[in-house]
Protein backbone atom coordinates (compact mmCIF):
# COMPACT_ATOMS: atom_id res chain seq x y z
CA UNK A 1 0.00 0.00 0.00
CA UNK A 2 1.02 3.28 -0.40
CA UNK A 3 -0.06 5.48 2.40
CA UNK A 4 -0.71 9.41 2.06
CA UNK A 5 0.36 11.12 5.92
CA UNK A 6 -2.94 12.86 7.39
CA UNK A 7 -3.94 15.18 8.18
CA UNK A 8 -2.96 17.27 4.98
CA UNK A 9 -5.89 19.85 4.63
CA UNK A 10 -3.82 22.74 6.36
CA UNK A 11 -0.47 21.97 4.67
CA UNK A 12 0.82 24.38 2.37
CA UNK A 13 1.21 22.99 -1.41
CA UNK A 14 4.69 22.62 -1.26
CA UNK A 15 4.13 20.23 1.69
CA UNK A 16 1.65 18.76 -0.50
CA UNK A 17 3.62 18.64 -3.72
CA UNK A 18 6.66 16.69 -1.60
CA UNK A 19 3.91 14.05 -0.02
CA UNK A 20 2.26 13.96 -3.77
CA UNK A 21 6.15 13.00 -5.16
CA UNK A 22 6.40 10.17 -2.56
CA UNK A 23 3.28 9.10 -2.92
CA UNK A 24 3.70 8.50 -6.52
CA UNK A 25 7.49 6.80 -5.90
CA UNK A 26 6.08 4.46 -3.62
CA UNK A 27 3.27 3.38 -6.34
CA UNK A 28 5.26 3.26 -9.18
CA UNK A 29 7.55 0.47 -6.84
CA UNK A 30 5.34 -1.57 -5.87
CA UNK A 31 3.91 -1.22 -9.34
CA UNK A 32 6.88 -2.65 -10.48
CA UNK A 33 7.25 -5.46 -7.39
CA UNK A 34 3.91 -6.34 -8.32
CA UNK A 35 4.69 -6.71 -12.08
CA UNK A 36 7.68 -8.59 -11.06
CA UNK A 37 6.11 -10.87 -8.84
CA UNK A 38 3.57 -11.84 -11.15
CA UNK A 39 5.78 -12.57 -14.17
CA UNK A 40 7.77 -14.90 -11.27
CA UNK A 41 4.26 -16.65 -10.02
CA UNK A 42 2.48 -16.95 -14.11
CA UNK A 43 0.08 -19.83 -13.56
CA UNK A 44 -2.74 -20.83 -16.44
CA UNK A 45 -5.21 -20.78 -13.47
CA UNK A 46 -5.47 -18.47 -10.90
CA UNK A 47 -5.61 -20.03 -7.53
CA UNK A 48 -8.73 -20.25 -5.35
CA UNK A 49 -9.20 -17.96 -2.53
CA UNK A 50 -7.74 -19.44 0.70
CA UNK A 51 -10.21 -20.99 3.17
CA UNK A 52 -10.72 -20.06 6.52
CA UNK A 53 -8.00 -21.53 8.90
CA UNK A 54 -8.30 -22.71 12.56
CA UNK A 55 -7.11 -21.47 15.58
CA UNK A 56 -6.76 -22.38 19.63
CA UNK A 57 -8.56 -19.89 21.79
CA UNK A 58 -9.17 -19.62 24.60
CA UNK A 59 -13.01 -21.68 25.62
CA UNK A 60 -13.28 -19.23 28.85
CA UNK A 61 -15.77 -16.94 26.96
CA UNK A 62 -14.26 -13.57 28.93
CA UNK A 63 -10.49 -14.85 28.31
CA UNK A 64 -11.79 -15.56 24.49
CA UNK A 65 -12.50 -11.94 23.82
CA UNK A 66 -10.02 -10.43 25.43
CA UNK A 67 -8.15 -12.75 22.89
CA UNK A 68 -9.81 -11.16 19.96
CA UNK A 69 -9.44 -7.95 21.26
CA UNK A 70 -5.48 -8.08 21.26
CA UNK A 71 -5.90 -9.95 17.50
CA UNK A 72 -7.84 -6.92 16.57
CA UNK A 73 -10.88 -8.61 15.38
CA UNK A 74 -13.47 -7.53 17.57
CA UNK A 75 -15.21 -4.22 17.94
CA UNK A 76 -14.36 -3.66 21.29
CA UNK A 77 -18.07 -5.09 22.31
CA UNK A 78 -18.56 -8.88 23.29
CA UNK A 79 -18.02 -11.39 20.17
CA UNK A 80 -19.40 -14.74 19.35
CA UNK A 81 -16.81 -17.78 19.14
CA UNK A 82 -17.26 -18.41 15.55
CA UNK A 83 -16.64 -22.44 15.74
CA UNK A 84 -16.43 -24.54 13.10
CA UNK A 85 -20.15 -26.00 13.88
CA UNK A 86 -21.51 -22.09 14.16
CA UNK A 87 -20.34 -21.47 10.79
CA UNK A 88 -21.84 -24.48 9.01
CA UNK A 89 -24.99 -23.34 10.53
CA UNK A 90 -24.60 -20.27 8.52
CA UNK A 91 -23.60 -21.78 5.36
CA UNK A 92 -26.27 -23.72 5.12
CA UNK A 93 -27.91 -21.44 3.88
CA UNK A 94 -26.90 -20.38 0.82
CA UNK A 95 -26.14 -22.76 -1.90
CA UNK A 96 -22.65 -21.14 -2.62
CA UNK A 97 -19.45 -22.47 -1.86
CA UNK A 98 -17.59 -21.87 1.19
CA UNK A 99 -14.74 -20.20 -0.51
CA UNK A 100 -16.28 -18.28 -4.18
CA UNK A 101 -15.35 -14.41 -3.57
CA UNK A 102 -18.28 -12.61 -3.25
CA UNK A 103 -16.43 -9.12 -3.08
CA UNK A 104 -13.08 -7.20 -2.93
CA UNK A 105 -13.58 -5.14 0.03
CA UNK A 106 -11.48 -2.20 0.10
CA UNK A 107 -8.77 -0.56 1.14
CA UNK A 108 -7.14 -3.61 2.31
CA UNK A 109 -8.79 -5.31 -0.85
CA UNK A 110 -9.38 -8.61 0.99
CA UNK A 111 -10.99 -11.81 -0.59
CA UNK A 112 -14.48 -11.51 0.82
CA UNK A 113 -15.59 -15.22 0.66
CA UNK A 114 -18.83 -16.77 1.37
CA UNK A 115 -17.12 -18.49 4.38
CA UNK A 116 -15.22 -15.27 6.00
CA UNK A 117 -18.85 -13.37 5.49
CA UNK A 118 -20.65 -16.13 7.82
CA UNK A 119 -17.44 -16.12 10.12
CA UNK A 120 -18.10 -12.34 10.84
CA UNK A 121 -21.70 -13.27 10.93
CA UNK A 122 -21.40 -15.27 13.88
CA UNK A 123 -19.41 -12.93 15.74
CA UNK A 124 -21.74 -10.33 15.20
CA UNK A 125 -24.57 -12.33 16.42
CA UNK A 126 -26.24 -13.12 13.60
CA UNK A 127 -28.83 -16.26 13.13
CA UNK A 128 -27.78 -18.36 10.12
CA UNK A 129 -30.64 -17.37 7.88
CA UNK A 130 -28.88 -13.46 7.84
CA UNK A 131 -26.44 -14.97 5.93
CA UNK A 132 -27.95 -13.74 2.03
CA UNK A 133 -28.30 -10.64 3.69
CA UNK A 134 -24.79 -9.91 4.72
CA UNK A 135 -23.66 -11.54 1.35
CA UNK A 136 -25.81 -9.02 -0.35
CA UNK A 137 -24.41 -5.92 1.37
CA UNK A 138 -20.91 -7.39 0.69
CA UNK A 139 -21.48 -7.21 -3.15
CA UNK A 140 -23.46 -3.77 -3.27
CA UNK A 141 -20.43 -1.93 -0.83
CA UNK A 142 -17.78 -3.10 -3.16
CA UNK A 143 -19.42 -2.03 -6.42
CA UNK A 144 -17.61 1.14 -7.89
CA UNK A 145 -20.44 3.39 -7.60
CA UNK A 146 -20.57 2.72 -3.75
CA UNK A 147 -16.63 4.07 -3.70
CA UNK A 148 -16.03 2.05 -0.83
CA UNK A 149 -12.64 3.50 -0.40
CA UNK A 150 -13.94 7.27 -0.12
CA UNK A 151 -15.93 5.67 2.90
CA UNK A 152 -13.40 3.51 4.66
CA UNK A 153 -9.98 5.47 4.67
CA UNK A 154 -11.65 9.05 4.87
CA UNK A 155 -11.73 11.33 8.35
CA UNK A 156 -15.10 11.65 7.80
CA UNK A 157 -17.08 9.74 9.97
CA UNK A 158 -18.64 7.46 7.72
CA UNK A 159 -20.79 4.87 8.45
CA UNK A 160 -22.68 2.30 6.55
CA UNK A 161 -26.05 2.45 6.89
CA UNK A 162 -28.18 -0.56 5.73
CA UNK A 163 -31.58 -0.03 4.55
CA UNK A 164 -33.83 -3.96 4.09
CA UNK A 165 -36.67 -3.45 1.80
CA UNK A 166 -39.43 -6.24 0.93
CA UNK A 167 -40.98 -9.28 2.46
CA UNK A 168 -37.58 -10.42 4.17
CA UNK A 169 -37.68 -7.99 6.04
CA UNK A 170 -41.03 -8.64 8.52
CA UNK A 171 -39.34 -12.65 8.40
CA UNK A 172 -36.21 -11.54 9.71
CA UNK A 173 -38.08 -8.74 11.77
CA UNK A 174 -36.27 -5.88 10.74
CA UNK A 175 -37.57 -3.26 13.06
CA UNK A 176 -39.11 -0.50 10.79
CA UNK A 177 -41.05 0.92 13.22
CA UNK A 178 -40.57 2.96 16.63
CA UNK A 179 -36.90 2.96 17.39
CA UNK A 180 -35.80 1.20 14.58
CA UNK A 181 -32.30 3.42 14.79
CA UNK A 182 -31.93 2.51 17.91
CA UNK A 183 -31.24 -0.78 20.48
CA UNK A 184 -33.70 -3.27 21.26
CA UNK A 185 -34.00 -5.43 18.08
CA UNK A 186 -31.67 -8.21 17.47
CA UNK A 187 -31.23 -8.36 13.25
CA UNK A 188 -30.79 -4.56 12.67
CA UNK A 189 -28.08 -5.12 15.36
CA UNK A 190 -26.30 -7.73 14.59
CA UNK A 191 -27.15 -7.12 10.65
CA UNK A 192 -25.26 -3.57 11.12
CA UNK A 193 -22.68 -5.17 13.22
CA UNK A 194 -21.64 -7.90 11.07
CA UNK A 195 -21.19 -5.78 8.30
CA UNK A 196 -18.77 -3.61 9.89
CA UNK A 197 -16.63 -6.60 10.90
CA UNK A 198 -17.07 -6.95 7.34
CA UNK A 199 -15.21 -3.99 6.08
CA UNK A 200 -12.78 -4.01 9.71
CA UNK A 201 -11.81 -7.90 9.41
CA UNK A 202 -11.63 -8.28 5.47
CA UNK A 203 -10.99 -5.05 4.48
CA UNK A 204 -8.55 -3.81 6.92
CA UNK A 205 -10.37 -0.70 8.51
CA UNK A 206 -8.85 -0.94 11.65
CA UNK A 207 -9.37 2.14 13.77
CA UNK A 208 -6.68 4.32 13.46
CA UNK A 209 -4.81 2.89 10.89
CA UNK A 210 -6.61 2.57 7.77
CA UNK A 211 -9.71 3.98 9.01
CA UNK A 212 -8.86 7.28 9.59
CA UNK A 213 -12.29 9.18 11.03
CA UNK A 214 -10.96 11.64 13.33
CA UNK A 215 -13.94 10.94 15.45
CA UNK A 216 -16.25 8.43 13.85
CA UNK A 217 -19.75 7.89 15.18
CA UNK A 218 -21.84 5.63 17.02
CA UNK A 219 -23.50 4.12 14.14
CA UNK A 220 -20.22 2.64 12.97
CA UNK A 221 -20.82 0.14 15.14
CA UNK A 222 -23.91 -1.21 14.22
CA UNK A 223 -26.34 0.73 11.35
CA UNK A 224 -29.53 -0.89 9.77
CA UNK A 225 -33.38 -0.78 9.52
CA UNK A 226 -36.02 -1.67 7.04
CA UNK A 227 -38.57 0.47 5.67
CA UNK A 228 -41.87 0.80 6.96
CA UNK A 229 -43.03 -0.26 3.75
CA UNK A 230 -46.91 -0.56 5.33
CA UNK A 231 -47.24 3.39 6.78
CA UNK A 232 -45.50 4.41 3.48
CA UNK A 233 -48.01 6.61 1.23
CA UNK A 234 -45.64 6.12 -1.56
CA UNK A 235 -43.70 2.98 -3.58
CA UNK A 236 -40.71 2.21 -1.55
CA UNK A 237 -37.00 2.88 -1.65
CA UNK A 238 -36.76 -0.79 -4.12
CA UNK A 239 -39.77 -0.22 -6.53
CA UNK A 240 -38.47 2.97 -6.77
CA UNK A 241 -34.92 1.67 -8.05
CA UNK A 242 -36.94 -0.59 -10.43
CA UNK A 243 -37.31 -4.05 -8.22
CA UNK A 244 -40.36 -5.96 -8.18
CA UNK A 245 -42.36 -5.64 -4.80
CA UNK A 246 -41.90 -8.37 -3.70
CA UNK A 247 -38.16 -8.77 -4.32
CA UNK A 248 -36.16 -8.61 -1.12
CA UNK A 249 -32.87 -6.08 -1.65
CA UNK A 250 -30.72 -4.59 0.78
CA UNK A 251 -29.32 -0.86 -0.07
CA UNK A 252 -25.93 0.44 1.57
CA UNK A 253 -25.62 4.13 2.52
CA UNK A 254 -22.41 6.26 3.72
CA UNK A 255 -24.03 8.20 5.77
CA UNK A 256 -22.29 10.82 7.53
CA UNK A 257 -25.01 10.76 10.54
CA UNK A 258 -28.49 11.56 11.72
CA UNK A 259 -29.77 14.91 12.32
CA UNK A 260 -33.50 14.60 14.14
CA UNK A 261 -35.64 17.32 12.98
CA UNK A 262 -38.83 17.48 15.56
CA UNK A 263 -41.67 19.06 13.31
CA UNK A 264 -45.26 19.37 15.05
CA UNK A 265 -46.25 21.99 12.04
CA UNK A 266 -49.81 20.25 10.63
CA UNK A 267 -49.14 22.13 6.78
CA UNK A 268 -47.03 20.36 4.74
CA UNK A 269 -44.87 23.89 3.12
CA UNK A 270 -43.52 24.15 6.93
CA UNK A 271 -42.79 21.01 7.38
CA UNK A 272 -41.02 21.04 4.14
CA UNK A 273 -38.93 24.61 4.46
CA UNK A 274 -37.84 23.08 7.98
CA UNK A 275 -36.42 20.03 6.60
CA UNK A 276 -34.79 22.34 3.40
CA UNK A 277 -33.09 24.51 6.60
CA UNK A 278 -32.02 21.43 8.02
CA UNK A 279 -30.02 20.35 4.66
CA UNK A 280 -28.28 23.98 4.94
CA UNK A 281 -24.83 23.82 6.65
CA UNK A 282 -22.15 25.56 5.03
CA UNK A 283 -19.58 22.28 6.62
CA UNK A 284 -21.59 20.07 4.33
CA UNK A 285 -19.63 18.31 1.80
CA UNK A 286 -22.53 17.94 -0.27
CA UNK A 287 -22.52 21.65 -1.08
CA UNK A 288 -18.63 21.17 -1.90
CA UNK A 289 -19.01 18.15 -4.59
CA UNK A 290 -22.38 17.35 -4.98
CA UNK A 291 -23.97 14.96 -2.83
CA UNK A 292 -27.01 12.42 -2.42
CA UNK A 293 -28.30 12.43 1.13
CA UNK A 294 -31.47 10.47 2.34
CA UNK A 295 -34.67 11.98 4.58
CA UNK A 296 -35.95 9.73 6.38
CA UNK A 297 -39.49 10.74 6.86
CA UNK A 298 -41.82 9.22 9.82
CA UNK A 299 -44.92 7.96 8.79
CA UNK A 300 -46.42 11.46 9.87
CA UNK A 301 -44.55 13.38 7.37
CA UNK A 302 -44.84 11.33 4.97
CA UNK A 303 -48.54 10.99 4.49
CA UNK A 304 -48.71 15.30 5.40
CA UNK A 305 -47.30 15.37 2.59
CA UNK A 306 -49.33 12.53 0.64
CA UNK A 307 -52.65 14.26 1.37
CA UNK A 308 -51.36 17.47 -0.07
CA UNK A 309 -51.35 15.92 -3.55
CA UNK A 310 -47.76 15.49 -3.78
CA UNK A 311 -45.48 12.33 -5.04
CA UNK A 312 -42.12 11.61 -3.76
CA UNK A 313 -40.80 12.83 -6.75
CA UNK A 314 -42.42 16.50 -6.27
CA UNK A 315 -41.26 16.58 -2.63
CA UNK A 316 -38.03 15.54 -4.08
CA UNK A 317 -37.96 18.44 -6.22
CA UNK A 318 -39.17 20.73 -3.70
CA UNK A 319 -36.70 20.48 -1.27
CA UNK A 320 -34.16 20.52 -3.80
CA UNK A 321 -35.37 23.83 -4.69
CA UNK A 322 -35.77 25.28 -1.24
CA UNK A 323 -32.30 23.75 -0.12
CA UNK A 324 -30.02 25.99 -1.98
CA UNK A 325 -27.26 27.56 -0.09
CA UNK A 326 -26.12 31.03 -0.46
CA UNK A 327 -22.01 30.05 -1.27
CA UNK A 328 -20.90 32.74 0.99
CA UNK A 329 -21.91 31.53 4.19
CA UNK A 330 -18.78 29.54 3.06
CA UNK A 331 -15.78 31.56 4.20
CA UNK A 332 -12.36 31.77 3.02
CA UNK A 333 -10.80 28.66 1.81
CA UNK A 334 -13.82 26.90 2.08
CA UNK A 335 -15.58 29.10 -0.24
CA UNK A 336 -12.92 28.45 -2.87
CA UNK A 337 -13.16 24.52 -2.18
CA UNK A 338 -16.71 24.74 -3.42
CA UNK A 339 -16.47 27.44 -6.53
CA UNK A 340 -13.69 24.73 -7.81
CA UNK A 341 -15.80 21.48 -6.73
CA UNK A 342 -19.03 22.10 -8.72
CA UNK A 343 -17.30 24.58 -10.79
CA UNK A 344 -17.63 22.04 -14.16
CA UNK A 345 -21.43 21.54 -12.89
CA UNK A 346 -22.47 25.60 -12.13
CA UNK A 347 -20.12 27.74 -13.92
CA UNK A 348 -18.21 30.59 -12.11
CA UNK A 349 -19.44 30.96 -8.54
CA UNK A 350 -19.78 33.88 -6.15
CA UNK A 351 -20.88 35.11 -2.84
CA UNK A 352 -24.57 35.37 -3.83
CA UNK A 353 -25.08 31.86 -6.00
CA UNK A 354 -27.52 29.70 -4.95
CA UNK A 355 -26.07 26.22 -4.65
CA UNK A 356 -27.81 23.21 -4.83
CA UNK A 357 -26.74 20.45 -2.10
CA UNK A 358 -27.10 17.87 -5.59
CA UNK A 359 -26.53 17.70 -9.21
CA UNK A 360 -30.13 17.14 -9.47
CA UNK A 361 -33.25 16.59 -7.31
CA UNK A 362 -33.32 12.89 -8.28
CA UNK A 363 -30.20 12.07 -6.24
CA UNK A 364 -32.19 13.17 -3.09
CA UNK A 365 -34.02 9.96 -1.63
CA UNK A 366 -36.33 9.53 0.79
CA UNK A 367 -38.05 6.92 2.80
CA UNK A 368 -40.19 6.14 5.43
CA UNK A 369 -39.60 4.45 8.53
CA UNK A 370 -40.17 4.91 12.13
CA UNK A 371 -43.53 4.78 14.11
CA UNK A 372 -46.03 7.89 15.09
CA UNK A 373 -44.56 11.02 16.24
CA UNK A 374 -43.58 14.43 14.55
CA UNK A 375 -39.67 13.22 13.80
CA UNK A 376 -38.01 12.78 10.85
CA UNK A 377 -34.49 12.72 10.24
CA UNK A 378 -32.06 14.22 7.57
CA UNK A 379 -28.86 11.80 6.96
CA UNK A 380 -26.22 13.33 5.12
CA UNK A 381 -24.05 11.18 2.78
CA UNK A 382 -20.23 11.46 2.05
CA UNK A 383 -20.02 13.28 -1.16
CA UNK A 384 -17.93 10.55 -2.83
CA UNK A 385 -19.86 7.64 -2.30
CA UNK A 386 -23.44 6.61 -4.11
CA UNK A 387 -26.29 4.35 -2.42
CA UNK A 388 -26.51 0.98 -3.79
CA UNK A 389 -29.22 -1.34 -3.83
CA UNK A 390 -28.71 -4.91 -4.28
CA UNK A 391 -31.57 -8.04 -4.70
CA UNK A 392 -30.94 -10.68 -1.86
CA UNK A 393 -30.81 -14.27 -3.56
CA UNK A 394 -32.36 -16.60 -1.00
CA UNK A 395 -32.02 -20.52 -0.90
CA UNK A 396 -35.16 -22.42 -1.75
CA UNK A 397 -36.92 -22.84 1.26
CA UNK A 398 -35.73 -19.76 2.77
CA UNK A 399 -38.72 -17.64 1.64
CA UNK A 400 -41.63 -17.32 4.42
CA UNK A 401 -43.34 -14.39 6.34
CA UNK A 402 -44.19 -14.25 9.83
CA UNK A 403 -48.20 -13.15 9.91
């Protein structure tokens, strides 16, 4: 790897020039190791990704995670032993092998197998039928589009937000309801958590080292809901991204946090110019590049706005509008960051243009979740990343809702 020194934002460009010269030294060598490796190692076949390999630990289940801990493979809360007979629980359901590569997760680029998935399953807590679930988020975060890398090396404090749409989600009981962002249901847990030891484990995000947050945020330990697919007004997040109903799909989000926005207004134009405030902050990266954040809407908000006549596409379009921020409540340097970021999008920016917080109101989305009250919440997305959504392919069998 070749590794960039942070922080760098406040250097001055000859500082940056000298770490941009090493930086491209130490990538045109291990270019070159790489190239010579390869021609050393030429095979006709490439060879299959290595299996899973196993280890004495300790059975004491306190001295076990203290074990882990010093490895560096927990997250610092309580892990399950993932044995040998835990993990062919999980397997068993999904008809692929134990060691195809479902994904390159980045910036470590580890070989994200079917078997390493179900090993960070079990740690996480998860019941074996999760399994197509986490398999599914593994393939959407590593798709280009996602820019997993943007997410997991950044000091932003990214987290990946996982968002279960269709009937999988009332048989896993996915809490879409009251306090689905919060503690108290076991899959968006252990769902949320699993995938993070996902992208620590396999992809090398330690804390620290590759992940870089200066901060980070609670939700990078554990991030997921459904969507409340039955108080919606509206088609959900999946129809809308042209699946079926009744497909089951999991969609992965870098979302930067949540900002609650308590609304009791009963017309929908306030409840609408409060959220557009909301999306005004001149720190936003958004603003800077062009972003695609998500408003969650509860079920109150959602149909306020249904019985006004509008779609999600008009209140899409409406808070694009009404979001626009003045560029000069960006001072300084920061004002120049975003006249050169959407500079090839706007034209020459000044102190009075209105700037929109995306390229377009379609790259707003919105669903619904939660139960009744007057909260909603804005999310705000790392600038560099795109949502993904990605169909979950069950094993036969697998298919059943709880009534």
């Amino acid at each position: 790897m070749a590794l960039i020194p942070h922080p760098f934002g406040t250097r001055s460009r000859e500082e940056l020039r000298e770490i941009a010269a090493k930086c491209a030294d130490d990538i045109a060598r291990l270019l070159c190791e790489a190239a010579s490796a390869g021609a050393a190692k030429a095979v006709d076949i490439a060879p299959a990704a290595p299996r899973a390999k196993l280890i004495e630990a300790p059975a004491d289940l306190d001295e076990f995670n203290k074990f882990f801990i010093r490895q560096r493979w927990g997250d610092g809360l309580i892990v399950a032993p993932p044995t040998q007979e835990a993990v062919a629980r999980m397997l068993r359901h999904t008809h692929r092998a134990p060691d195809e590569v479902v994904a390159t997760i980045a910036p470590g680029m580890g070989a994200a197998t079917v078997e390493y998935i179900a090993i960070q399953g079990v740690m996480a807590g998860c019941y074996p039928e999760y399994l197509p679930v986490l398999i599914a988020a593994a393939e959407a975060v590593a798709t280009s589009k996602f820019h997993l890398q943007a997410i997991q090396a950044t000091t932003n404090p990214s987290a990946v937000w996982l968002i279960v749409n269709g009937p999988i989600a009332k048989w896993l009981e996915v809490n879409s309801g009251a306090g689905c962002l919060g503690p108290g249901t076991w899959a968006n847990a252990t769902l949320g958590r699993a995938l993070r030891l996902i992208l620590q484990n396999i992809g090398g995000a330690l804390p620290g080292e590759m992940d870089k947050a200066t901060q980070g945020q609670p939700a990078k330990y554990t991030f997921c809901c459904a969507e409340n697919e039955d108080a919606s007004p509206w088609e959900s997040l999946h129809v809308e991204r042209g699946f079926a109903a009744d497909a089951n799909t999991i969609t992965v989000v870098g979302a930067l946090g949540t900002w609650s926005m308590n609304m009791t207004a009963k017309k929908a134009e306030e409840v609408l110019s409060m959220i557009a405030d909301t999306m005004q902050y001149p720190a936003s990266s958004d603003y800077i590049y062009g972003g695609a954040p998500f408003i969650l809407l509860s079920p109150q908000h959602a149909n306020l706005f249904h019985r006004e006549g509008w779609s999600k596409a008009e209140v899409k379009r409406r808070l694009w509008d009404a979001s626009k921020l003045r560029a000069g409540r960006s001072r300084g340097s920061e004002f120049e960051r975003m006249a050169t970021g959407r500079r090839a999008e706007l034209g020459d920016i000044g102190p009075d243009s209105m700037v929109p917080i995306s390229e377009k109101a379609e790259d707003i989305s919105i669903i619904v979740a939660g139960g009744p009250g007057s909260h909603s919440a804005f999310v705000p997305v790392s600038a560099h990343t795109r949502s993904v959504t990605r169909e979950i392919a069950l094993s036969e069998g697998d298919v059943r809702v709880k009534a």
